[in-house]
PDB file of N, CA and C in Angstrom:
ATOM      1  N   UNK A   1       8.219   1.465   7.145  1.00  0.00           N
ATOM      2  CA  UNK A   1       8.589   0.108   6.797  1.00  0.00           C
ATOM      3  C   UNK A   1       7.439  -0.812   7.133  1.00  0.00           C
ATOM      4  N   UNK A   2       7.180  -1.462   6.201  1.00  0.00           N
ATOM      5  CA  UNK A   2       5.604  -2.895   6.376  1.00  0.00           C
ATOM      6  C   UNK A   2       6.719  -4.158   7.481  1.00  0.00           C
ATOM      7  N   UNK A   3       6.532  -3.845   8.692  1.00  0.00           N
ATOM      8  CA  UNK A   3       7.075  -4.829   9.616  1.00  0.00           C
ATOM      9  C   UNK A   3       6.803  -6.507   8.987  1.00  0.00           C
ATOM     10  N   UNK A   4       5.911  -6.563   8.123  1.00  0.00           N
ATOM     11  CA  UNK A   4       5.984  -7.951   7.403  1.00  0.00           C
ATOM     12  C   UNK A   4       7.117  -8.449   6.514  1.00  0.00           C
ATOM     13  N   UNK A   5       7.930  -7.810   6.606  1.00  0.00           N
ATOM     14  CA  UNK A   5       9.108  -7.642   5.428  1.00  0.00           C
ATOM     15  C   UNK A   5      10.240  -7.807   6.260  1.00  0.00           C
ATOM     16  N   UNK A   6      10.335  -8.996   7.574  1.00  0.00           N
ATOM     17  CA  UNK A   6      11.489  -8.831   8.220  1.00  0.00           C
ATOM     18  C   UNK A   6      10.591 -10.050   8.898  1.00  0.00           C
ATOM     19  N   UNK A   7      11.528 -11.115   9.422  1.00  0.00           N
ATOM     20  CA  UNK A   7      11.304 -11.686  10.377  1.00  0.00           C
ATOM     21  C   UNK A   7      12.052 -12.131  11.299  1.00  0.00           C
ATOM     22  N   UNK A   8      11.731 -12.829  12.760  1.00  0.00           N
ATOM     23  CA  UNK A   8      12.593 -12.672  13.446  1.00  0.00           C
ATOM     24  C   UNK A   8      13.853 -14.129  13.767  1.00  0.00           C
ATOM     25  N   UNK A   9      14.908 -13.312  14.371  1.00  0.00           N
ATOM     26  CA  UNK A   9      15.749 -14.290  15.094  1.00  0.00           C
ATOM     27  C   UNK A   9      15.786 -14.120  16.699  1.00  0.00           C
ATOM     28  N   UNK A  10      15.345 -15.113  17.187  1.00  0.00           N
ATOM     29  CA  UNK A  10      15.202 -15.023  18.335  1.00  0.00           C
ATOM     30  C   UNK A  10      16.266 -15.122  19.042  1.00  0.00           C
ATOM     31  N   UNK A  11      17.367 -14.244  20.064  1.00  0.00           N
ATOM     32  CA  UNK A  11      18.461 -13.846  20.654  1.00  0.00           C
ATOM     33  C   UNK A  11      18.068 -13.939  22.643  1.00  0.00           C
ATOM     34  N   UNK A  12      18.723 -14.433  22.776  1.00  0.00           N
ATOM     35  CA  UNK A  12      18.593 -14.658  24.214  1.00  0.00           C
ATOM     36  C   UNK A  12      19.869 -13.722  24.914  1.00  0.00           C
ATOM     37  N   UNK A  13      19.593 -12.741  26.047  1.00  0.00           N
ATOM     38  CA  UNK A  13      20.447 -11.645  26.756  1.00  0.00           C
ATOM     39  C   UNK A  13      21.463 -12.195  27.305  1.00  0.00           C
ATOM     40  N   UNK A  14      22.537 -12.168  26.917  1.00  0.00           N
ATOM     41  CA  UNK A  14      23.713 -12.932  27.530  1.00  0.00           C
ATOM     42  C   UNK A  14      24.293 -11.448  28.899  1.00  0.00           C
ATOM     43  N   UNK A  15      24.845 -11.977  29.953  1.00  0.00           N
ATOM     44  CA  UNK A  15      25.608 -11.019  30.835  1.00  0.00           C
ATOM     45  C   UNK A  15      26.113  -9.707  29.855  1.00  0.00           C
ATOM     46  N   UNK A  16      26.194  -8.856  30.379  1.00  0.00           N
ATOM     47  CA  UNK A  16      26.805  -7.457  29.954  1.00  0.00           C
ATOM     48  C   UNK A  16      26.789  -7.077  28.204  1.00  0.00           C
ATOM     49  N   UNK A  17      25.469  -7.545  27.895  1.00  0.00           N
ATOM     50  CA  UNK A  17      24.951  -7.030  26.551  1.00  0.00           C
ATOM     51  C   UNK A  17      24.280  -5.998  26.539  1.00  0.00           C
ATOM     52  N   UNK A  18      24.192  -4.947  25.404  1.00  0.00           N
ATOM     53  CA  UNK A  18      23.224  -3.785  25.383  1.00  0.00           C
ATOM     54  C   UNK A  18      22.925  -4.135  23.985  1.00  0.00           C
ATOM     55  N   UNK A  19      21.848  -2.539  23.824  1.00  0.00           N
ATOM     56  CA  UNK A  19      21.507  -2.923  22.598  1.00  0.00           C
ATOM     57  C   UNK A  19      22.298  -2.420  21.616  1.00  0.00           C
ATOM     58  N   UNK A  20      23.386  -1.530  21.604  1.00  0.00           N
ATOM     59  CA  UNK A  20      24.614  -1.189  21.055  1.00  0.00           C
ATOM     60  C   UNK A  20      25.413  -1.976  20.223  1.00  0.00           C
ATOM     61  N   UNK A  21      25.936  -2.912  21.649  1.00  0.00           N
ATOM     62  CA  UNK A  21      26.676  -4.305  20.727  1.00  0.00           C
ATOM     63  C   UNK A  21      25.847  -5.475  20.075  1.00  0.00           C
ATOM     64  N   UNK A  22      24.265  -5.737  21.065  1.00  0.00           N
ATOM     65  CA  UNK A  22      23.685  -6.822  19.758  1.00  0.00           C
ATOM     66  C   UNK A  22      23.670  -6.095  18.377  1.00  0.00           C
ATOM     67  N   UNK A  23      23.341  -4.362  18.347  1.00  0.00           N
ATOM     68  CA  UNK A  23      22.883  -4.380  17.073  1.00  0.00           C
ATOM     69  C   UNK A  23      23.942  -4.290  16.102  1.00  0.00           C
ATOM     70  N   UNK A  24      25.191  -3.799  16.680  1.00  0.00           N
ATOM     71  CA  UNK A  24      26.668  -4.334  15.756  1.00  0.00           C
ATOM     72  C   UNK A  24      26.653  -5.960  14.908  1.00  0.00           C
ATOM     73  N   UNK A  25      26.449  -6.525  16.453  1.00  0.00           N
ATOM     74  CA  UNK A  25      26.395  -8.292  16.725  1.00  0.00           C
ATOM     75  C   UNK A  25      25.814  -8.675  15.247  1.00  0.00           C
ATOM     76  N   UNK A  26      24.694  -7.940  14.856  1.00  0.00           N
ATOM     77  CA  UNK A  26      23.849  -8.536  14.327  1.00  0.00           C
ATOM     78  C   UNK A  26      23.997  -7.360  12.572  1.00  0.00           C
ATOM     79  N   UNK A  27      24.507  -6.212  12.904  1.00  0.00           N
ATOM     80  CA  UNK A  27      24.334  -5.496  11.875  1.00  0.00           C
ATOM     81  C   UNK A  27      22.561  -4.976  11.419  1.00  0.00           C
ATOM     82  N   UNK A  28      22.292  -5.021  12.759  1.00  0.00           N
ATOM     83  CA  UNK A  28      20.957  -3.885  12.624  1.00  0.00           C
ATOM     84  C   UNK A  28      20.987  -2.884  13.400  1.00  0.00           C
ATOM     85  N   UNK A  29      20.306  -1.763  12.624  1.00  0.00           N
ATOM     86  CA  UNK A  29      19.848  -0.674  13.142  1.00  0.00           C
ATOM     87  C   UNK A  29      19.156  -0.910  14.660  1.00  0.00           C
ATOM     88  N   UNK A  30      19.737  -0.106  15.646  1.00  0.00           N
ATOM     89  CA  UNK A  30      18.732  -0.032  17.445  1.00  0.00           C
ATOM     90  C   UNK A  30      17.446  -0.070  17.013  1.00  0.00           C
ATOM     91  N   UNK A  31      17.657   1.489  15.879  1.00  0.00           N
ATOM     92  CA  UNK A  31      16.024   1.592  15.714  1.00  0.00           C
ATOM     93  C   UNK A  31      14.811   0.400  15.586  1.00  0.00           C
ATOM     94  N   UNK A  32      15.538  -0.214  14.327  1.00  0.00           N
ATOM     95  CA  UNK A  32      14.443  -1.498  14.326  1.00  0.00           C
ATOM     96  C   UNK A  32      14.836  -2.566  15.169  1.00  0.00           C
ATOM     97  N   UNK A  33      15.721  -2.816  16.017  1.00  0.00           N
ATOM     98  CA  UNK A  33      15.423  -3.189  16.997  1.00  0.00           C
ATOM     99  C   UNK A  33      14.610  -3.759  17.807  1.00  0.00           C
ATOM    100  N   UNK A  34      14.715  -1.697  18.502  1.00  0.00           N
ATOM    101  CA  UNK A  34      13.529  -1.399  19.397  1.00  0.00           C
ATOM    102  C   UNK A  34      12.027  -1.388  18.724  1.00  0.00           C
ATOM    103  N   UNK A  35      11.830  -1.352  17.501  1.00  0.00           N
ATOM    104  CA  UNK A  35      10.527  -1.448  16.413  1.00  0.00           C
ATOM    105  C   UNK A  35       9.652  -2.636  16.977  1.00  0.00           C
ATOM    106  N   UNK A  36      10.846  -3.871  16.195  1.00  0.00           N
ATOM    107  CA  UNK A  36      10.292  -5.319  16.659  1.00  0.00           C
ATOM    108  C   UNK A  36      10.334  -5.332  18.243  1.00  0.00           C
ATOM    109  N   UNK A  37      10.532  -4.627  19.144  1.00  0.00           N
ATOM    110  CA  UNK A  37      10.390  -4.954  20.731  1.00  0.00           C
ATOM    111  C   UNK A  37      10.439  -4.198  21.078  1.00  0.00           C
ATOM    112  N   UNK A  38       8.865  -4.006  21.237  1.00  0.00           N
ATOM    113  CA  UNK A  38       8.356  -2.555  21.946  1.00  0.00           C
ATOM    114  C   UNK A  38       7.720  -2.780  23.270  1.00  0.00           C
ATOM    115  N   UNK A  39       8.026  -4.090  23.975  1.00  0.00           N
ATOM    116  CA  UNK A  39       7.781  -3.928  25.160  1.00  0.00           C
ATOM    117  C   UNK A  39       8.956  -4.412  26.386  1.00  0.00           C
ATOM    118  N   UNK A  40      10.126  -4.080  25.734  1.00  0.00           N
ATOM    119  CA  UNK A  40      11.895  -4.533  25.889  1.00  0.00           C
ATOM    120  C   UNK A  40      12.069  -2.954  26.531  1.00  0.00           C
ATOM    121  N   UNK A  41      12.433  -3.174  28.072  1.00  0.00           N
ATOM    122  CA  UNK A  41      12.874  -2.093  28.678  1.00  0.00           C
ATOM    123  C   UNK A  41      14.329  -2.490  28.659  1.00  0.00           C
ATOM    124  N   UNK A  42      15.214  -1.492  27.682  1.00  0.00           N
ATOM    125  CA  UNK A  42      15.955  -0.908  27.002  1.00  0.00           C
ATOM    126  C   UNK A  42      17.116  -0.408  28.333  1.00  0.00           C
ATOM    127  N   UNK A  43      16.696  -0.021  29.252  1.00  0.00           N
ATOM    128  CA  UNK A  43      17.408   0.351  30.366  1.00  0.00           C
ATOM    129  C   UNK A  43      17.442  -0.981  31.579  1.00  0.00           C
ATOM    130  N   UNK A  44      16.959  -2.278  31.361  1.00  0.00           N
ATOM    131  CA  UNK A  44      17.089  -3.329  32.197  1.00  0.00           C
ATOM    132  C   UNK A  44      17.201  -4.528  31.612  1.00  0.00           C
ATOM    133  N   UNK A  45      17.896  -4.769  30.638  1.00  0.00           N
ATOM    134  CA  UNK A  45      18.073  -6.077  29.624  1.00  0.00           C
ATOM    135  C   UNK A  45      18.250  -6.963  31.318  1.00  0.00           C
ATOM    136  N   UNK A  46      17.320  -8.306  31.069  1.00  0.00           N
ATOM    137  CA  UNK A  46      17.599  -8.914  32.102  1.00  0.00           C
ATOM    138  C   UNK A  46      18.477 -10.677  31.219  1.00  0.00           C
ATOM    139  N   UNK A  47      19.169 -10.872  31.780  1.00  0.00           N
ATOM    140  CA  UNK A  47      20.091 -12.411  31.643  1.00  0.00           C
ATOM    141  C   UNK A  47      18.852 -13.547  31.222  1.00  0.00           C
ATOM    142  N   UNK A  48      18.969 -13.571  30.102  1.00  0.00           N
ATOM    143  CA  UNK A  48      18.253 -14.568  29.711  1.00  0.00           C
ATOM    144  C   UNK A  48      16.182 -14.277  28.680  1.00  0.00           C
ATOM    145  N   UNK A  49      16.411 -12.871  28.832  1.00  0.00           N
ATOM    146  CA  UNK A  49      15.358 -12.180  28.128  1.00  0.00           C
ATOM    147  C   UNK A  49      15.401 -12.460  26.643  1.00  0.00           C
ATOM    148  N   UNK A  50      14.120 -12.585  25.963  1.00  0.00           N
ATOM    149  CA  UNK A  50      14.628 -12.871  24.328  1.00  0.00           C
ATOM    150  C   UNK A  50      13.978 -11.700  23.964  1.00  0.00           C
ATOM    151  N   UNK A  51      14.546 -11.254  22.834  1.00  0.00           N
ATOM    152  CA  UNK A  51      15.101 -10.222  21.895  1.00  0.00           C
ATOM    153  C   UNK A  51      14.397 -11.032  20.553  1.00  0.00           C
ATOM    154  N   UNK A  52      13.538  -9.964  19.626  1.00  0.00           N
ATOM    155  CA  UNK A  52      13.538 -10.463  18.204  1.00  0.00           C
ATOM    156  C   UNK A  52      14.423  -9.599  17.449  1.00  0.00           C
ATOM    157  N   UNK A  53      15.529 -10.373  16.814  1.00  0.00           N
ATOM    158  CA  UNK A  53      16.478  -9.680  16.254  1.00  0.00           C
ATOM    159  C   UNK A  53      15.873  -9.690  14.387  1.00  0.00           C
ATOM    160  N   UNK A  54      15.264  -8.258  14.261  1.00  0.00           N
ATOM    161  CA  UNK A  54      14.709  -8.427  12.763  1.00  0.00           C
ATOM    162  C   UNK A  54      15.739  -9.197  11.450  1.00  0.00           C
ATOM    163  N   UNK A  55      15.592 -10.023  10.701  1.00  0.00           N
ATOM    164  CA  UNK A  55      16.425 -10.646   9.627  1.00  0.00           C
ATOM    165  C   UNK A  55      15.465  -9.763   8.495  1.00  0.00           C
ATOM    166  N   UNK A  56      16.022  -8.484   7.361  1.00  0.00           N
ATOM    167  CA  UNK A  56      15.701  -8.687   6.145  1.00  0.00           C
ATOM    168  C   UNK A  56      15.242  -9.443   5.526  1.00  0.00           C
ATOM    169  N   UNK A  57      14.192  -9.722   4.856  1.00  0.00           N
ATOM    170  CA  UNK A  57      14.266 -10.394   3.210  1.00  0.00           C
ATOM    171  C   UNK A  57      14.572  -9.299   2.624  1.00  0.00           C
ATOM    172  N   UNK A  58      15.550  -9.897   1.696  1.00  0.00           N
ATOM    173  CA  UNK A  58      15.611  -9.211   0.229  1.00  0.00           C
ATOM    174  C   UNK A  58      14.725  -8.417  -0.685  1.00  0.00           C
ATOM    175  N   UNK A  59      13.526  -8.790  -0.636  1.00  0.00           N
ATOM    176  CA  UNK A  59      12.508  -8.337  -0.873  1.00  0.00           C
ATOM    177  C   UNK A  59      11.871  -6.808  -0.343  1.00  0.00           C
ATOM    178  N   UNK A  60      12.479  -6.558   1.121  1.00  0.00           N
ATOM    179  CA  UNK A  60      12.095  -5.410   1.782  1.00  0.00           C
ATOM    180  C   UNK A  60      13.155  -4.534   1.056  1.00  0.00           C
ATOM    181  N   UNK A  61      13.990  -5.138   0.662  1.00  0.00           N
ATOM    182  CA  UNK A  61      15.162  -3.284   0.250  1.00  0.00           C
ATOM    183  C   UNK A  61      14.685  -2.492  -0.864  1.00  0.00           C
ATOM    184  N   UNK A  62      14.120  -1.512  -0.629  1.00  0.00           N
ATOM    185  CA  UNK A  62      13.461  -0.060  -1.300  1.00  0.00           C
ATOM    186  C   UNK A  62      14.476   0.428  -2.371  1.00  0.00           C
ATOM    187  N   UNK A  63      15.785   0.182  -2.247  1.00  0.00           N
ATOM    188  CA  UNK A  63      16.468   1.135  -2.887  1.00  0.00           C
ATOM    189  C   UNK A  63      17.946   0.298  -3.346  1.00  0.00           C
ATOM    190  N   UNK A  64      18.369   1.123  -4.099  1.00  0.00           N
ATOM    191  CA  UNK A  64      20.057   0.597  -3.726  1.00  0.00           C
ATOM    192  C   UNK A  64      20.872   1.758  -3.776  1.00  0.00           C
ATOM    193  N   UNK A  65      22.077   1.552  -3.269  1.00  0.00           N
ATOM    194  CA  UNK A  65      23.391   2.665  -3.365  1.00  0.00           C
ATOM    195  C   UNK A  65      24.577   2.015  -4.284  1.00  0.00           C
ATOM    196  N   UNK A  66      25.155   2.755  -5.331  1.00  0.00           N
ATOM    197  CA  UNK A  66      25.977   1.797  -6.052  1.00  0.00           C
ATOM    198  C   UNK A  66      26.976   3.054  -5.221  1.00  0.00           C
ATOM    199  N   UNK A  67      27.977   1.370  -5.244  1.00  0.00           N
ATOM    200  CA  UNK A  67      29.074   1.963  -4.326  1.00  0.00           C
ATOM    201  C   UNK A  67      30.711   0.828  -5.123  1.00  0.00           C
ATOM    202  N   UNK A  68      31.649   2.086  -5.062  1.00  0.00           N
ATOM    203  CA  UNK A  68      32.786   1.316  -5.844  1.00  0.00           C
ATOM    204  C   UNK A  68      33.686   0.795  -4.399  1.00  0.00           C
ATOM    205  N   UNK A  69      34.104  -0.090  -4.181  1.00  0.00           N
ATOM    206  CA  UNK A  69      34.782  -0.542  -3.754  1.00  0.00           C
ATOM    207  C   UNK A  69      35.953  -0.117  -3.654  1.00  0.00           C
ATOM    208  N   UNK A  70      36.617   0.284  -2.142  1.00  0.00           N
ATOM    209  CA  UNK A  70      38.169   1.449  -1.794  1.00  0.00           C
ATOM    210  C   UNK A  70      39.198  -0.065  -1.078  1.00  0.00           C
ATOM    211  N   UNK A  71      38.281  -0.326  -0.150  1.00  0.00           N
ATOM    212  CA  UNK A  71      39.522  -1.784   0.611  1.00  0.00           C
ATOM    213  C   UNK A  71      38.225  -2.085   1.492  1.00  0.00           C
ATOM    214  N   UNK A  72      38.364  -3.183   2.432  1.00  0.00           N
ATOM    215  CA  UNK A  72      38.326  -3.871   3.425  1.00  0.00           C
ATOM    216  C   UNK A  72      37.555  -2.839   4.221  1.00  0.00           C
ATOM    217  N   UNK A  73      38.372  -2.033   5.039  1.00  0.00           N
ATOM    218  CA  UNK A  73      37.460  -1.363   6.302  1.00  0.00           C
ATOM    219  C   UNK A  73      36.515  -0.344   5.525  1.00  0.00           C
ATOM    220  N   UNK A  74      36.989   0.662   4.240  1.00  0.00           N
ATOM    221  CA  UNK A  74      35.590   1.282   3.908  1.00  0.00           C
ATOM    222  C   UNK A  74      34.614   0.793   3.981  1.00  0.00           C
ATOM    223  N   UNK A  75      34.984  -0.406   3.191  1.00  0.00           N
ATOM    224  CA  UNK A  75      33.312  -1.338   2.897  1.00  0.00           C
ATOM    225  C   UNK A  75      32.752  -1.885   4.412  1.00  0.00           C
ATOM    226  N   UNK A  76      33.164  -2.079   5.086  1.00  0.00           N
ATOM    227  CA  UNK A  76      32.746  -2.562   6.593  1.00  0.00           C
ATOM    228  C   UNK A  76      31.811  -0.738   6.473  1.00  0.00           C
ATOM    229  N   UNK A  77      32.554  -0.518   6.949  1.00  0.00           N
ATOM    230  CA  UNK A  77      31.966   1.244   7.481  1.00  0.00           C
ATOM    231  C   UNK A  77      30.570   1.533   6.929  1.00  0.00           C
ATOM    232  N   UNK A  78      30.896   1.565   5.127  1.00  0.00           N
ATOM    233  CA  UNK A  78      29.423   1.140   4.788  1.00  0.00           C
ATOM    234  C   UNK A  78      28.341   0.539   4.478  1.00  0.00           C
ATOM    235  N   UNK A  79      28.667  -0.734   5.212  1.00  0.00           N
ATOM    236  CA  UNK A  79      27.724  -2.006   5.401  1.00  0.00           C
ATOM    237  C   UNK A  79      27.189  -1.444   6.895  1.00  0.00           C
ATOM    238  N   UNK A  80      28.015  -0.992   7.875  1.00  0.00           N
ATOM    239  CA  UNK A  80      27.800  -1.124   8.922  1.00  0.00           C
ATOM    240  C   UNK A  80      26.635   0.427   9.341  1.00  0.00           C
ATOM    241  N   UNK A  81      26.878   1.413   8.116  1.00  0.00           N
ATOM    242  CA  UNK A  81      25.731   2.765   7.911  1.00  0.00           C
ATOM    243  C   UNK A  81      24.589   2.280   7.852  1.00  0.00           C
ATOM    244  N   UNK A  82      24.597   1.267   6.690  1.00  0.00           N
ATOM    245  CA  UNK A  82      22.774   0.734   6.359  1.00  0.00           C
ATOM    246  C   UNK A  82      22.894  -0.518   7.121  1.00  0.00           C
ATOM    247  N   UNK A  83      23.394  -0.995   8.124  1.00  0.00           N
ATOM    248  CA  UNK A  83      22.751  -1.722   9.276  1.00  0.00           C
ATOM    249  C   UNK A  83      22.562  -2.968   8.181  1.00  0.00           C
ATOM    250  N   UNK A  84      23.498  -3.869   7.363  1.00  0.00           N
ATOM    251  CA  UNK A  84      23.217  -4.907   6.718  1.00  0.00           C
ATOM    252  C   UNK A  84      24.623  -5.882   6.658  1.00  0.00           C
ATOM    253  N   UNK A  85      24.330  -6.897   6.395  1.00  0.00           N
ATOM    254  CA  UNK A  85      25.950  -7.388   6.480  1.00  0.00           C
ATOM    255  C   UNK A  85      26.560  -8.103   4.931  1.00  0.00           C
ATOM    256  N   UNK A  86      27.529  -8.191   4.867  1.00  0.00           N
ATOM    257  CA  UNK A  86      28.221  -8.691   3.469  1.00  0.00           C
ATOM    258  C   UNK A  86      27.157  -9.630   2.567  1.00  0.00           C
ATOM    259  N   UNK A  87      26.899 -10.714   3.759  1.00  0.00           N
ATOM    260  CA  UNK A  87      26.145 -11.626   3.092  1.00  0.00           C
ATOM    261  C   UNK A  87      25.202 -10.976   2.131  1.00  0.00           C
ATOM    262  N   UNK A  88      24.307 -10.360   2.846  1.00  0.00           N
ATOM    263  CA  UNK A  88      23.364  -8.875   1.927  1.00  0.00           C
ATOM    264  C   UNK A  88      23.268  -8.737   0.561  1.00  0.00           C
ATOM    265  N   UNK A  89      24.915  -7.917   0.913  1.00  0.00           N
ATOM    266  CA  UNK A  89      25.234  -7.348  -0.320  1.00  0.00           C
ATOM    267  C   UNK A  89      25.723  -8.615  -1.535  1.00  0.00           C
ATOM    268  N   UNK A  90      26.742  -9.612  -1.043  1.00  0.00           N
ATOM    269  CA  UNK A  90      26.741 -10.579  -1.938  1.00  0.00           C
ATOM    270  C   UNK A  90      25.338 -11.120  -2.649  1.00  0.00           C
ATOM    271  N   UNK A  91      24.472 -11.518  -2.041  1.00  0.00           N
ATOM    272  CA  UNK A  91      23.410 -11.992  -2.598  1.00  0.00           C
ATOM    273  C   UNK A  91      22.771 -10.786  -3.286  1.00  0.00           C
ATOM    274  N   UNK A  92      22.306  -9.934  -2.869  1.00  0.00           N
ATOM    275  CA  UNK A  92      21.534  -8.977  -3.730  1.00  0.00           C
ATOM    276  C   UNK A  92      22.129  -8.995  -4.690  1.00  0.00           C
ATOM    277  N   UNK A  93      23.462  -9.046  -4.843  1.00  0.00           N
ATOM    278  CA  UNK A  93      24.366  -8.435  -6.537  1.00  0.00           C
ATOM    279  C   UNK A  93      24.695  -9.862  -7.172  1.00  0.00           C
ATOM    280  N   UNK A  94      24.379 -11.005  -6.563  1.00  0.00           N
ATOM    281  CA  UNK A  94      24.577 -12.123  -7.535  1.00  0.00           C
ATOM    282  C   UNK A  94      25.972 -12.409  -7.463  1.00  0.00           C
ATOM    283  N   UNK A  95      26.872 -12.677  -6.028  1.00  0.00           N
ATOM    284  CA  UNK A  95      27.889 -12.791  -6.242  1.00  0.00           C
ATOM    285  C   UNK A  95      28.504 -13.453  -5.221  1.00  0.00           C
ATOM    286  N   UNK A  96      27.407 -14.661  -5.049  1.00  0.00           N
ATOM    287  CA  UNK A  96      28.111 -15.609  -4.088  1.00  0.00           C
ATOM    288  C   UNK A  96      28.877 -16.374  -4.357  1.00  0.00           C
ATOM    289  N   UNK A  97      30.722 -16.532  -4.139  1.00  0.00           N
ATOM    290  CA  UNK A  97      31.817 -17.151  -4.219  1.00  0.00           C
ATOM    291  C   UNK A  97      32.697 -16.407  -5.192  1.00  0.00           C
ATOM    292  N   UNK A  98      32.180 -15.148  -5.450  1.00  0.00           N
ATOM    293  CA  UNK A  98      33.225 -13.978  -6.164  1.00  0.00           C
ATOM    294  C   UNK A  98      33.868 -13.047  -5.387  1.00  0.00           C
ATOM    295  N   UNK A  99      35.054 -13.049  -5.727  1.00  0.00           N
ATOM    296  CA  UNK A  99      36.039 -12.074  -4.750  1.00  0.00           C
ATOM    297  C   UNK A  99      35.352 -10.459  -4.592  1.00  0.00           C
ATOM    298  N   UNK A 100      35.682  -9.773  -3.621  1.00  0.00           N
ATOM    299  CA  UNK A 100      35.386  -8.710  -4.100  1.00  0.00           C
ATOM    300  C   UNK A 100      36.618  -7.679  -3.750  1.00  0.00           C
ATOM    301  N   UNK A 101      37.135  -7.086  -5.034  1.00  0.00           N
ATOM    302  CA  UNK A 101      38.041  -6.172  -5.231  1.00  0.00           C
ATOM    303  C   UNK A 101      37.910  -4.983  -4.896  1.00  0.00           C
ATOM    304  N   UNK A 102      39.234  -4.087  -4.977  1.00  0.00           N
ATOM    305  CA  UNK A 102      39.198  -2.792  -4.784  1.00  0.00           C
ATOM    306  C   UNK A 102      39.101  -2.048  -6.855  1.00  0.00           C
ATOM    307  N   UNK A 103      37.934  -1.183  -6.230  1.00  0.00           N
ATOM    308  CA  UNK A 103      37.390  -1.123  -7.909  1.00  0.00           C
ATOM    309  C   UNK A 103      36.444  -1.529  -8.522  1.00  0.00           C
ATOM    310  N   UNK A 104      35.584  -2.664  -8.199  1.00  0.00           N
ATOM    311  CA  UNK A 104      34.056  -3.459  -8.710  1.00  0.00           C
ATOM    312  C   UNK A 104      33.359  -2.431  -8.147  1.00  0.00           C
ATOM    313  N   UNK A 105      32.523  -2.202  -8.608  1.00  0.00           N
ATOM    314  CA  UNK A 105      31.255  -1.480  -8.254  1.00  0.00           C
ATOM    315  C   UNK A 105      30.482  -2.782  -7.669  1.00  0.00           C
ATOM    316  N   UNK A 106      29.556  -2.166  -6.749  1.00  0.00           N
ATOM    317  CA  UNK A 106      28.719  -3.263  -6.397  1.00  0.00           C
ATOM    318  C   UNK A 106      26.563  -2.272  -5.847  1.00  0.00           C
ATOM    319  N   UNK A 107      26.142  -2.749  -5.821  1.00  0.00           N
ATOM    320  CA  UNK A 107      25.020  -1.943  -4.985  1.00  0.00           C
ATOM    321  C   UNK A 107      25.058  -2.345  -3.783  1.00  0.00           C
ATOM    322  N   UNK A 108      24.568  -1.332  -3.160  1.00  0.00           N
ATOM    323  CA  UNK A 108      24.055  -1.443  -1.155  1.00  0.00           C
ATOM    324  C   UNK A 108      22.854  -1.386  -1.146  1.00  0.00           C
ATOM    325  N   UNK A 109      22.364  -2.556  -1.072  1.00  0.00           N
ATOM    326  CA  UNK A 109      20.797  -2.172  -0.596  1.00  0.00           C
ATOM    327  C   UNK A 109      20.468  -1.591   0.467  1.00  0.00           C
ATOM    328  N   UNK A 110      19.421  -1.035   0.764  1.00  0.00           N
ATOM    329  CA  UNK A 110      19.233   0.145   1.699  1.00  0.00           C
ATOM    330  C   UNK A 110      17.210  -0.130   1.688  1.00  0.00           C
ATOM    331  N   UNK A 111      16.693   0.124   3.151  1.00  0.00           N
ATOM    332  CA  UNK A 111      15.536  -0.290   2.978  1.00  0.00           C
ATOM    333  C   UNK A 111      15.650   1.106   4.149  1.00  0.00           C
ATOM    334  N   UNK A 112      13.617   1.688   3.746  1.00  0.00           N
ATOM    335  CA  UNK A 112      13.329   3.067   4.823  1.00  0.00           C
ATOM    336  C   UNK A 112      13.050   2.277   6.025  1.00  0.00           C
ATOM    337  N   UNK A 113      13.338   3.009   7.363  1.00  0.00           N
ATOM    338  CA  UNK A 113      12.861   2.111   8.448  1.00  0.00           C
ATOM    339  C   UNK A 113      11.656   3.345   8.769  1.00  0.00           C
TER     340      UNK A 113
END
């Protein structure tokens, strides 16, 4: 991945955070993560440490996955595989303020880390 193709949000360590739940928090991969902060000891998050939490551009996604739409938690499940969040996928497919049904096909963008 060209680390120029992501920039950051800067996240400050709140009490009893890991990198587990920011990267839920945030819907990124640990991996890139730990990519963008490679000098973040991982075993001592200290209260008040900042974190660059990588943000996509659109521009970085390599690929797509066309994926049909089952309900609600599938689609979580596989937003939450490629480490991206709804917003994502709405915008990549041109479908900001359209419902999304059980049955639309839609794509998943998907970028190599």
């Amino acid at each position: 991945m060209n680390y120029s193709e992501f920039s950051c949000m800067i996240y400050n360590i709140k009490q009893g955070d890991t990198l587990y739940n920011i990267s839920r928090t945030y819907n990124v991969p640990i991996a890139l993560i730990l990519r963008a902060n490679p000098y973040v000891d991982i075993y001592n998050l200290q209260v008040g440490d900042e974190l660059c939490i990588p943000v996509m551009n659109p521009s970085a996604w390599n690929n797509a996955v066309t994926y049909v739409i089952q309900d609600e938690a599938a689609l979580q499940a596989v937003l939450d595989q490629y480490g991206i969040d709804l917003e994502d996928v709405l915008e990549f497919n041109n479908l900001n303020g359209v419902p999304l049904t059980p049955g639309m096909t839609i794509q998943i963008p998907v970028y190599d880390m």
